[in-house]
PDB file of N, CA and C in Angstrom:
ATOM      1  N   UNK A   1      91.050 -69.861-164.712  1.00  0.00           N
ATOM      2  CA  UNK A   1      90.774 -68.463-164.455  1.00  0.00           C
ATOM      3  C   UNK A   1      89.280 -68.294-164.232  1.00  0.00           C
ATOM      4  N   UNK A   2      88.780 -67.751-162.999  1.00  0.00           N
ATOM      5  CA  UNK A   2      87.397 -67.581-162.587  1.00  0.00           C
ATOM      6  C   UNK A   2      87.135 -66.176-163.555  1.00  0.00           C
ATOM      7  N   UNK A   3      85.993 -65.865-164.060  1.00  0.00           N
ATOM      8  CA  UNK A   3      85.456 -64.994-164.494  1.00  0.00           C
ATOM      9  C   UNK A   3      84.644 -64.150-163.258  1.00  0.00           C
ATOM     10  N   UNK A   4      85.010 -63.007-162.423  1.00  0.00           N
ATOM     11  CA  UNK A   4      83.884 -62.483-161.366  1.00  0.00           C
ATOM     12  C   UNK A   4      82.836 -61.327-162.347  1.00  0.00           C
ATOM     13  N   UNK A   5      81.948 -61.210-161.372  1.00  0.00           N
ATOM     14  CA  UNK A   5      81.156 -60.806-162.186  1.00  0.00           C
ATOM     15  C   UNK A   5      80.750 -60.051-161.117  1.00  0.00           C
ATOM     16  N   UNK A   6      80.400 -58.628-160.933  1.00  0.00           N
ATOM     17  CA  UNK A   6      79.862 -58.162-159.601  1.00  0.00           C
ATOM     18  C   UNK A   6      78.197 -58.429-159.017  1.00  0.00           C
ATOM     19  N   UNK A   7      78.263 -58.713-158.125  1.00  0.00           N
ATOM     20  CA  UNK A   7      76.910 -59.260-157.420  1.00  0.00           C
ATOM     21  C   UNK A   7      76.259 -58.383-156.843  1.00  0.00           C
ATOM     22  N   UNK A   8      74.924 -57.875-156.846  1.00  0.00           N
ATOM     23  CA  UNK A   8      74.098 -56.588-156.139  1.00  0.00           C
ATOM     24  C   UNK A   8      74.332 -57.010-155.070  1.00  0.00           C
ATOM     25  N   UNK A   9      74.549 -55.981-154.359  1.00  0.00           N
ATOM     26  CA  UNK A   9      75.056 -56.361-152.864  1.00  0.00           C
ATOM     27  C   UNK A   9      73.633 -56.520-151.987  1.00  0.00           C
ATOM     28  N   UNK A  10      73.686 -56.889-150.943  1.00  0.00           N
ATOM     29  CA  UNK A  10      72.175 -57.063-150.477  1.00  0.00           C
ATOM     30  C   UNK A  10      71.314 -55.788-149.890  1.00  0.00           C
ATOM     31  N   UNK A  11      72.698 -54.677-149.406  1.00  0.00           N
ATOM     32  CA  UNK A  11      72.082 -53.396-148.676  1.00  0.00           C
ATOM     33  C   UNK A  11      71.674 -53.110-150.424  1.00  0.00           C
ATOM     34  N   UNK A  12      71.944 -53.165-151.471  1.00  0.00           N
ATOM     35  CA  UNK A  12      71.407 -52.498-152.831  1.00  0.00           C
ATOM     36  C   UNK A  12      70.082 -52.748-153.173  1.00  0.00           C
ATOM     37  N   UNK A  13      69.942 -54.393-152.627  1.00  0.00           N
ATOM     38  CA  UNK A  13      68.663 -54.915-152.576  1.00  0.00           C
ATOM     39  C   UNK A  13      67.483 -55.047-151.981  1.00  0.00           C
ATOM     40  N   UNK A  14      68.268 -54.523-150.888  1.00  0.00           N
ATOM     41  CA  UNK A  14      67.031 -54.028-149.627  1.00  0.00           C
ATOM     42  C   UNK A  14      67.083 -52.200-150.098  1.00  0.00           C
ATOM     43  N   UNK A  15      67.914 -51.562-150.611  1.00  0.00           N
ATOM     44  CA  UNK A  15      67.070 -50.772-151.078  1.00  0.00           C
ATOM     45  C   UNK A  15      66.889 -50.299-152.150  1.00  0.00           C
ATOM     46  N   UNK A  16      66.999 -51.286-153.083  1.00  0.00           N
ATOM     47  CA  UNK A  16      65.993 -51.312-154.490  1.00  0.00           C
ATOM     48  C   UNK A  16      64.178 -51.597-154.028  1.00  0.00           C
ATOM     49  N   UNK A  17      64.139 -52.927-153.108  1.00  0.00           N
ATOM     50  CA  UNK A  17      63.160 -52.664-152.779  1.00  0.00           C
ATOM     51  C   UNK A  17      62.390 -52.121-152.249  1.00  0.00           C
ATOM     52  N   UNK A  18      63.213 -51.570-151.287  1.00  0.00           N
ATOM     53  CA  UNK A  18      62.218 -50.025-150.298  1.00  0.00           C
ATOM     54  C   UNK A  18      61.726 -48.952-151.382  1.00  0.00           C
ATOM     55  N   UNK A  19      62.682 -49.017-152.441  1.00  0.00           N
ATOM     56  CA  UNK A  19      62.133 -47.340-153.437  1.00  0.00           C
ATOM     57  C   UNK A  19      60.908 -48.307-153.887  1.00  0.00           C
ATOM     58  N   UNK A  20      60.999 -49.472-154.334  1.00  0.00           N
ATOM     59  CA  UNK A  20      59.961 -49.967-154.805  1.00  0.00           C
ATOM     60  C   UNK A  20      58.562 -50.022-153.999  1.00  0.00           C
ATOM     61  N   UNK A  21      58.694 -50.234-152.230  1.00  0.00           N
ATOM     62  CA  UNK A  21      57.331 -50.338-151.792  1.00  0.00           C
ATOM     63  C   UNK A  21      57.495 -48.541-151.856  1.00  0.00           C
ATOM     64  N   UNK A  22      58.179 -48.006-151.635  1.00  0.00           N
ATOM     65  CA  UNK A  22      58.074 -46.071-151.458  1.00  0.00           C
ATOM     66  C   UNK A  22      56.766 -46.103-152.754  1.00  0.00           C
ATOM     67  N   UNK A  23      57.336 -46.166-153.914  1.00  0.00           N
ATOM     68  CA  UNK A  23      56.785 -45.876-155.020  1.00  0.00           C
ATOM     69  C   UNK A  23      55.478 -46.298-154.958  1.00  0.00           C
ATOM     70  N   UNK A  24      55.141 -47.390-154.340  1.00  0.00           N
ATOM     71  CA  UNK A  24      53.998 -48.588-154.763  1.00  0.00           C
ATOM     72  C   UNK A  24      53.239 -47.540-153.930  1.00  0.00           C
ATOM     73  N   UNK A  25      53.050 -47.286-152.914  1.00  0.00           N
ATOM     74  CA  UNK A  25      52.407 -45.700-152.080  1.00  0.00           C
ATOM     75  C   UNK A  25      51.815 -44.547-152.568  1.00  0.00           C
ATOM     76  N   UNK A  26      52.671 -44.238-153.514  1.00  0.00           N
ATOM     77  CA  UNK A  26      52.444 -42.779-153.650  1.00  0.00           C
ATOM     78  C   UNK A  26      51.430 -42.798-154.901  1.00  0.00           C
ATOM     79  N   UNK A  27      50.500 -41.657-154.839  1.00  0.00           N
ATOM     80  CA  UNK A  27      49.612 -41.135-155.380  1.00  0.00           C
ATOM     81  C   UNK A  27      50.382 -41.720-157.178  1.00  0.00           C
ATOM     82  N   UNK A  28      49.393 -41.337-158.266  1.00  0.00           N
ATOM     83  CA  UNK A  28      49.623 -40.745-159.213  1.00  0.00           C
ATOM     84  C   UNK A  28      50.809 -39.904-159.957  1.00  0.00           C
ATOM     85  N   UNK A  29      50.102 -38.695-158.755  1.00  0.00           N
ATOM     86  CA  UNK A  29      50.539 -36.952-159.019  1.00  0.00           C
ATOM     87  C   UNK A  29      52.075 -37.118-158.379  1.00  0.00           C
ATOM     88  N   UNK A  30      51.834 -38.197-157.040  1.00  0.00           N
ATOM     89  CA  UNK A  30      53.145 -38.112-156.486  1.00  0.00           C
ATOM     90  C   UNK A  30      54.478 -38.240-156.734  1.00  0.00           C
ATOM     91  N   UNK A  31      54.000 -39.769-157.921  1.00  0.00           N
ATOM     92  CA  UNK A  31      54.884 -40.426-158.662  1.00  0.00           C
ATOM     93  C   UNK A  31      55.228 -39.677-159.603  1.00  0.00           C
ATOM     94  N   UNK A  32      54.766 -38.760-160.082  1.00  0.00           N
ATOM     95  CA  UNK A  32      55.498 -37.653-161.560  1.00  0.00           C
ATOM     96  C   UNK A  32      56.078 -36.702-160.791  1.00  0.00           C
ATOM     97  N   UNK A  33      55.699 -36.369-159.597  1.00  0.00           N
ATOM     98  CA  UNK A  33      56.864 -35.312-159.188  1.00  0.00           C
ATOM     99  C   UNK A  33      58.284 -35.855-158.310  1.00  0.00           C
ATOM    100  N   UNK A  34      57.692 -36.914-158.022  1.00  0.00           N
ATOM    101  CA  UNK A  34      59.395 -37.752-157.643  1.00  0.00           C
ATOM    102  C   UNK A  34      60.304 -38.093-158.781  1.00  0.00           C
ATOM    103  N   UNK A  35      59.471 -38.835-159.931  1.00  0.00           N
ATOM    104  CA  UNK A  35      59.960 -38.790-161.327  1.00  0.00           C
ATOM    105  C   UNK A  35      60.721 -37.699-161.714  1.00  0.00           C
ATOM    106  N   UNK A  36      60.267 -36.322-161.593  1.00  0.00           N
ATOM    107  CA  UNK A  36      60.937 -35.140-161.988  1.00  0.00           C
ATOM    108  C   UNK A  36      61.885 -34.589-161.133  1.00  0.00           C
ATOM    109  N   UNK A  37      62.125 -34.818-159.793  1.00  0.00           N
ATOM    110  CA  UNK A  37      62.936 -35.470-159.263  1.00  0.00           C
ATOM    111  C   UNK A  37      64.417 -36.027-159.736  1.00  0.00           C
ATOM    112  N   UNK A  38      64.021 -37.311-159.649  1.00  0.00           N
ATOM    113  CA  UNK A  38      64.954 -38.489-160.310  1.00  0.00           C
ATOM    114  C   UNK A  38      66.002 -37.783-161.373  1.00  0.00           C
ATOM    115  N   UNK A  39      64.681 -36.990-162.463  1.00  0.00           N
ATOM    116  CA  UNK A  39      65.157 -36.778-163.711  1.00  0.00           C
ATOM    117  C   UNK A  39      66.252 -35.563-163.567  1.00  0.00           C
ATOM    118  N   UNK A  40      66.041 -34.488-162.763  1.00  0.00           N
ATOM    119  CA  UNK A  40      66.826 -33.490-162.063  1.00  0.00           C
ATOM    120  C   UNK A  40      68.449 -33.998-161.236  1.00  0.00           C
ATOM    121  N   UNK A  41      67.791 -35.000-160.555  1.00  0.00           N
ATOM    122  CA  UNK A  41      69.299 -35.481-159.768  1.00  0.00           C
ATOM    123  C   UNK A  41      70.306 -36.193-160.932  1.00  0.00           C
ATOM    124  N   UNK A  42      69.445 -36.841-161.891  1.00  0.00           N
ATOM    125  CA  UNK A  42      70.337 -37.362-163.010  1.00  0.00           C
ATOM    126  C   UNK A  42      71.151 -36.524-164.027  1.00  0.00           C
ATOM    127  N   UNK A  43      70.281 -34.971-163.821  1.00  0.00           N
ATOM    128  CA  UNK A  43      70.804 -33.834-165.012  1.00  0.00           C
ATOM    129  C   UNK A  43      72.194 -33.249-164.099  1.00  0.00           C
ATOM    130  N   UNK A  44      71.930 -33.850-162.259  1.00  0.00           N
ATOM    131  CA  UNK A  44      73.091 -33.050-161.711  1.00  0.00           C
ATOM    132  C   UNK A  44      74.350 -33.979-161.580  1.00  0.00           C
ATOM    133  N   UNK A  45      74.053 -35.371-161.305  1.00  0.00           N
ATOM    134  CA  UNK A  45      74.957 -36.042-160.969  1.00  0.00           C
ATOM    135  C   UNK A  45      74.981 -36.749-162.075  1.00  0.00           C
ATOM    136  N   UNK A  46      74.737 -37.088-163.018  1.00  0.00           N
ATOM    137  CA  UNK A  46      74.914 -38.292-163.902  1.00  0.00           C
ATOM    138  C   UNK A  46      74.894 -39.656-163.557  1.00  0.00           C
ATOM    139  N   UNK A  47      75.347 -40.540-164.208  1.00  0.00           N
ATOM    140  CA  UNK A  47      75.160 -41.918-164.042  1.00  0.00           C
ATOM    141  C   UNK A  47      75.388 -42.226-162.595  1.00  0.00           C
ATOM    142  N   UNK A  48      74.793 -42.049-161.590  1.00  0.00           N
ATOM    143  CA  UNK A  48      75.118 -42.589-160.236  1.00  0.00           C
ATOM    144  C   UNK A  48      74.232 -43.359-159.955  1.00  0.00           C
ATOM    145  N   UNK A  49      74.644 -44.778-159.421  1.00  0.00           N
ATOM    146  CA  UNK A  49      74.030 -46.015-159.114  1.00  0.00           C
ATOM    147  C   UNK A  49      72.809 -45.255-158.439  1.00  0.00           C
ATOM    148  N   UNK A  50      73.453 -44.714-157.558  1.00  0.00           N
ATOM    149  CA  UNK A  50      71.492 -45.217-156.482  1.00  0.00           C
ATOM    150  C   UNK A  50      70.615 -44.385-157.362  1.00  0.00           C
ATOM    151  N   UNK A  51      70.602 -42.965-158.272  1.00  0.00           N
ATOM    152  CA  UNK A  51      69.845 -42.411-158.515  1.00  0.00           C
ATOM    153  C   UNK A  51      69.072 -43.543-160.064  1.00  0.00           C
ATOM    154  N   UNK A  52      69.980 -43.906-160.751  1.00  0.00           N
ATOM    155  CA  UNK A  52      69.593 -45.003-161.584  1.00  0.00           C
ATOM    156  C   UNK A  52      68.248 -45.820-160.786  1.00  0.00           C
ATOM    157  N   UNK A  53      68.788 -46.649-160.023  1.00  0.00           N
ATOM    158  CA  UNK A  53      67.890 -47.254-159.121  1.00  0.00           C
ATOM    159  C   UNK A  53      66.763 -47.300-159.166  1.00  0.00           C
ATOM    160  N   UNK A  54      66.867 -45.543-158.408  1.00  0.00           N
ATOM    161  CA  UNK A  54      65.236 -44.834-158.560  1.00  0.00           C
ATOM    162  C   UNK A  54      64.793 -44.993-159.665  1.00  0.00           C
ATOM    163  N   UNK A  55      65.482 -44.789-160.682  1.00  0.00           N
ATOM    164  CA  UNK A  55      64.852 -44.484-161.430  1.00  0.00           C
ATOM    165  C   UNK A  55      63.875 -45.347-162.374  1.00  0.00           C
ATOM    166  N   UNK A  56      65.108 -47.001-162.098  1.00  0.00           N
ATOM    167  CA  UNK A  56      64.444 -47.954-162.705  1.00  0.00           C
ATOM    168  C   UNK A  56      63.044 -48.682-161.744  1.00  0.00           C
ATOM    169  N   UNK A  57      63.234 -48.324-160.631  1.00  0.00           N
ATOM    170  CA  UNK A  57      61.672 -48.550-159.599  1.00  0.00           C
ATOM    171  C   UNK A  57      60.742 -47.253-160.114  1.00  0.00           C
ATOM    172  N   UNK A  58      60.749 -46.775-160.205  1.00  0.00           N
ATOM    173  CA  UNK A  58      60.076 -45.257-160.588  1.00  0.00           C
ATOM    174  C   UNK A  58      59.309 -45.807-161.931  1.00  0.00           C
ATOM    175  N   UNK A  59      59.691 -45.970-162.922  1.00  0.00           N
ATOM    176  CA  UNK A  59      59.667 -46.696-163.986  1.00  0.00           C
ATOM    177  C   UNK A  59      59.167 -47.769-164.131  1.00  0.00           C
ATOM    178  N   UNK A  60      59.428 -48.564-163.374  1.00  0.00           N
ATOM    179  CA  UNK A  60      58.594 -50.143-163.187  1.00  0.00           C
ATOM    180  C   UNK A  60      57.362 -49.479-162.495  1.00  0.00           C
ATOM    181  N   UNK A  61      57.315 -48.913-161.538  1.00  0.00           N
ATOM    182  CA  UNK A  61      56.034 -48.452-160.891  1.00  0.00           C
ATOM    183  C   UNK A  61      54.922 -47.672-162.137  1.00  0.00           C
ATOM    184  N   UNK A  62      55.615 -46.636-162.652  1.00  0.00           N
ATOM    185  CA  UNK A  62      54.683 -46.590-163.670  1.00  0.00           C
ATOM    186  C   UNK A  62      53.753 -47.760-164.546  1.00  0.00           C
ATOM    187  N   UNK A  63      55.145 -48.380-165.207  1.00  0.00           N
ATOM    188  CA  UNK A  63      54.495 -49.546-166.397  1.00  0.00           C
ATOM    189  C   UNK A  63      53.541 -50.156-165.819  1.00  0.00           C
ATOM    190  N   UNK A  64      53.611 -51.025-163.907  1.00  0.00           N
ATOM    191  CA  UNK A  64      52.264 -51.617-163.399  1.00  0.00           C
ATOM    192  C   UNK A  64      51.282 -51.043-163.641  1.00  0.00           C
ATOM    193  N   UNK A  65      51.440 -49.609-163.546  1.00  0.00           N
ATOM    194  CA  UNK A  65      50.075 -48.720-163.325  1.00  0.00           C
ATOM    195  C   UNK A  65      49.498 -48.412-164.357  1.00  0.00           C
ATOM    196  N   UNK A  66      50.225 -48.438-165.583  1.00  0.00           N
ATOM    197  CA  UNK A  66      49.852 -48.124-167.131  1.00  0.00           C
ATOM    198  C   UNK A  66      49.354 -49.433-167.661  1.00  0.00           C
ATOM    199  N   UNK A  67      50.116 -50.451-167.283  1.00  0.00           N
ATOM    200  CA  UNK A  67      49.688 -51.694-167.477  1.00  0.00           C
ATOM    201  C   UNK A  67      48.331 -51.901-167.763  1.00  0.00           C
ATOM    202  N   UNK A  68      47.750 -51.786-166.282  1.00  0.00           N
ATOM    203  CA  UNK A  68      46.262 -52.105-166.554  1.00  0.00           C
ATOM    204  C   UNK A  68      45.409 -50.792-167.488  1.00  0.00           C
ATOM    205  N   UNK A  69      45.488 -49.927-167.366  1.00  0.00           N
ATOM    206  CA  UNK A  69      44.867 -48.684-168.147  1.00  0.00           C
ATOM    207  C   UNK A  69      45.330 -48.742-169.757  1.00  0.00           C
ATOM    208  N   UNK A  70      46.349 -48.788-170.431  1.00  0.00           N
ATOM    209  CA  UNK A  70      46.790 -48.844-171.688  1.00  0.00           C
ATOM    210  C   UNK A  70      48.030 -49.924-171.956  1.00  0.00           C
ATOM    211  N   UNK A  71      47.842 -50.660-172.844  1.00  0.00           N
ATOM    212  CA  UNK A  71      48.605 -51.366-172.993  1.00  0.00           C
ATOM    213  C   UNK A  71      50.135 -50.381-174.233  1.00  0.00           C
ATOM    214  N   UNK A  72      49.264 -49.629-174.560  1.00  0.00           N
ATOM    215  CA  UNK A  72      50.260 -48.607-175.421  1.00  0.00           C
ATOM    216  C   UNK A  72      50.939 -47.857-174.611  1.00  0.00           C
ATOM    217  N   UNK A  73      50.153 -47.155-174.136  1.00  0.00           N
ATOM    218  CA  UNK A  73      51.541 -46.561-173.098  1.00  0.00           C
ATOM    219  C   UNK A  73      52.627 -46.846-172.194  1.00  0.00           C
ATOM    220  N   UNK A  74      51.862 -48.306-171.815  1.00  0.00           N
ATOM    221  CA  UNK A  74      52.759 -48.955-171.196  1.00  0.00           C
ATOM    222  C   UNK A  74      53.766 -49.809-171.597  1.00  0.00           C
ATOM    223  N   UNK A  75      53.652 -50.059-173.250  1.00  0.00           N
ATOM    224  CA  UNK A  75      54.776 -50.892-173.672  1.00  0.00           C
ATOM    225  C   UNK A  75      55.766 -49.771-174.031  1.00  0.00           C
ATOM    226  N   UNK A  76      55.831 -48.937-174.595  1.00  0.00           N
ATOM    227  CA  UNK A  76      56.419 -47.452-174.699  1.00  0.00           C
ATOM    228  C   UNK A  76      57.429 -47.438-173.440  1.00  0.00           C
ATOM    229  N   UNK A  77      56.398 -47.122-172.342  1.00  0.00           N
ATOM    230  CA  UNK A  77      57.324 -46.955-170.878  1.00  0.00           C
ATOM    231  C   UNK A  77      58.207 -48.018-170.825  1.00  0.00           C
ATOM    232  N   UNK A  78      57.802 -49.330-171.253  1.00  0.00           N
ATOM    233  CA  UNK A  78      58.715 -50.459-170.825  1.00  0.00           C
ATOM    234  C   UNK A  78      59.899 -50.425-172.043  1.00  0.00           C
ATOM    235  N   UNK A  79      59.548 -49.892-173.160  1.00  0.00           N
ATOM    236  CA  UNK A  79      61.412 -49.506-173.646  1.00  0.00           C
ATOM    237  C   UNK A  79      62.189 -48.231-173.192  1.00  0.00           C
ATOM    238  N   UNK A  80      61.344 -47.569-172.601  1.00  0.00           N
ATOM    239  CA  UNK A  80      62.446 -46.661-171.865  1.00  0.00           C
ATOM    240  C   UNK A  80      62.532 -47.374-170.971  1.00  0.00           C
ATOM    241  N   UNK A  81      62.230 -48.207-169.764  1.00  0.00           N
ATOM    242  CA  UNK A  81      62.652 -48.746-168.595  1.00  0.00           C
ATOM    243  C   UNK A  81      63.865 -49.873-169.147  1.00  0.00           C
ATOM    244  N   UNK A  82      63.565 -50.443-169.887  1.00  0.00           N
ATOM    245  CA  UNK A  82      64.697 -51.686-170.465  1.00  0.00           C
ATOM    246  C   UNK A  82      65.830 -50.763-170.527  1.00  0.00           C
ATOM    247  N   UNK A  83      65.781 -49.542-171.191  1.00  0.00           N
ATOM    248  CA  UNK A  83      67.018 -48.215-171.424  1.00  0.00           C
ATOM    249  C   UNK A  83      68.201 -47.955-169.983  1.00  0.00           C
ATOM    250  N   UNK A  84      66.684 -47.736-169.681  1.00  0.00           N
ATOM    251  CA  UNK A  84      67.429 -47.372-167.252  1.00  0.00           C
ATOM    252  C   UNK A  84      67.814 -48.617-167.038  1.00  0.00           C
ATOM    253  N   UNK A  85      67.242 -49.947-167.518  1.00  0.00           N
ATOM    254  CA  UNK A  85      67.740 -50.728-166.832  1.00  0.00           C
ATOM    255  C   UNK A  85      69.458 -51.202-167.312  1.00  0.00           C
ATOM    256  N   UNK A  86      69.194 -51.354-168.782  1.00  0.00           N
ATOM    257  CA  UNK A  86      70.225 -51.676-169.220  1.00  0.00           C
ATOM    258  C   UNK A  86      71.738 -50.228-168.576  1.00  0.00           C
ATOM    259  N   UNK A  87      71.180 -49.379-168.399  1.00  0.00           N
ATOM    260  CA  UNK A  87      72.459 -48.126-167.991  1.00  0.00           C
ATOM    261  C   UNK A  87      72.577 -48.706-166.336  1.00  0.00           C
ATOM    262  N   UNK A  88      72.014 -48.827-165.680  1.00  0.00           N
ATOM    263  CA  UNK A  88      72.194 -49.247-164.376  1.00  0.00           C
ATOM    264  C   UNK A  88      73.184 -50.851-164.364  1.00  0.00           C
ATOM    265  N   UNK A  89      72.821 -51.317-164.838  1.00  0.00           N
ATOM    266  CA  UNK A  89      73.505 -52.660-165.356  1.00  0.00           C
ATOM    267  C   UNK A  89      74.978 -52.455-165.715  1.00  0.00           C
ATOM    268  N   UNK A  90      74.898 -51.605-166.264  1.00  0.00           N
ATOM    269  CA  UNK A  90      76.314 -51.281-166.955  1.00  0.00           C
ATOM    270  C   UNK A  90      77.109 -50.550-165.780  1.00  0.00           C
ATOM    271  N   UNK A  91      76.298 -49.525-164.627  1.00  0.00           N
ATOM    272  CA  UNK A  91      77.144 -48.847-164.185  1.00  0.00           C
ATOM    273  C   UNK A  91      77.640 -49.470-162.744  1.00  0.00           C
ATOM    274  N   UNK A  92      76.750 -50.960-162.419  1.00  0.00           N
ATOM    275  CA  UNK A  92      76.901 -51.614-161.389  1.00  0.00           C
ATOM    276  C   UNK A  92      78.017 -52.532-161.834  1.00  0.00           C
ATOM    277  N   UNK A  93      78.042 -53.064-163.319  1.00  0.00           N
ATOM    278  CA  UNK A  93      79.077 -53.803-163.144  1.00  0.00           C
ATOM    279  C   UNK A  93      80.694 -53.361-163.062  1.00  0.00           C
ATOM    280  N   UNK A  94      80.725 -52.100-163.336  1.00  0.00           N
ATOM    281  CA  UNK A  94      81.810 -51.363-163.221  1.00  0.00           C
ATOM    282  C   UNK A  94      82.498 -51.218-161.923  1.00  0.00           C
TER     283      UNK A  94
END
């Protein structure tokens, strides 16, 4: 008995990475209002893959950027991102 396991499909991966160069772009200011965003489409739709997505690029984009400026804030961000990531995980393998 094979165990399947679902595989990110590649259109998921080409655009996981597009939100990722999107994000890598935008301002600061830009990135908290796409963030609020994200956080809005998630209060309307709930767990839906692509908005997850965003959310976990959104999120990684922060931690780089906090990264170098605070290492506190940015380990903080990176257990809420492990959070998005782990819910995205869960809702892809479904």
């Amino acid at each position: 008995m094979h165990n399947t396991k679902k595989v990110v499909s590649l259109c998921e991966k080409k655009a996981s990475k597009g939100w990722s160069d999107y994000f890598g772009v935008l301002s600061f200011n830009e990135l908290i209002h796409e963030t609020q965003d994200i956080i809005s489409d998630l209060d309307k739709e709930g767990l839906d893959a692509e908005v997850l997505v965003r959310a976990r690029q959104a999120m990684g984009e922060f931690y780089t950027r906090l990264e170098s400026e605070s290492m506190t804030f940015a380990k903080s961000l990176l257990g809420m991102k492990n959070n998005v990531d782990a819910k995205v995980d869960t809702v892809i393998r479904k």
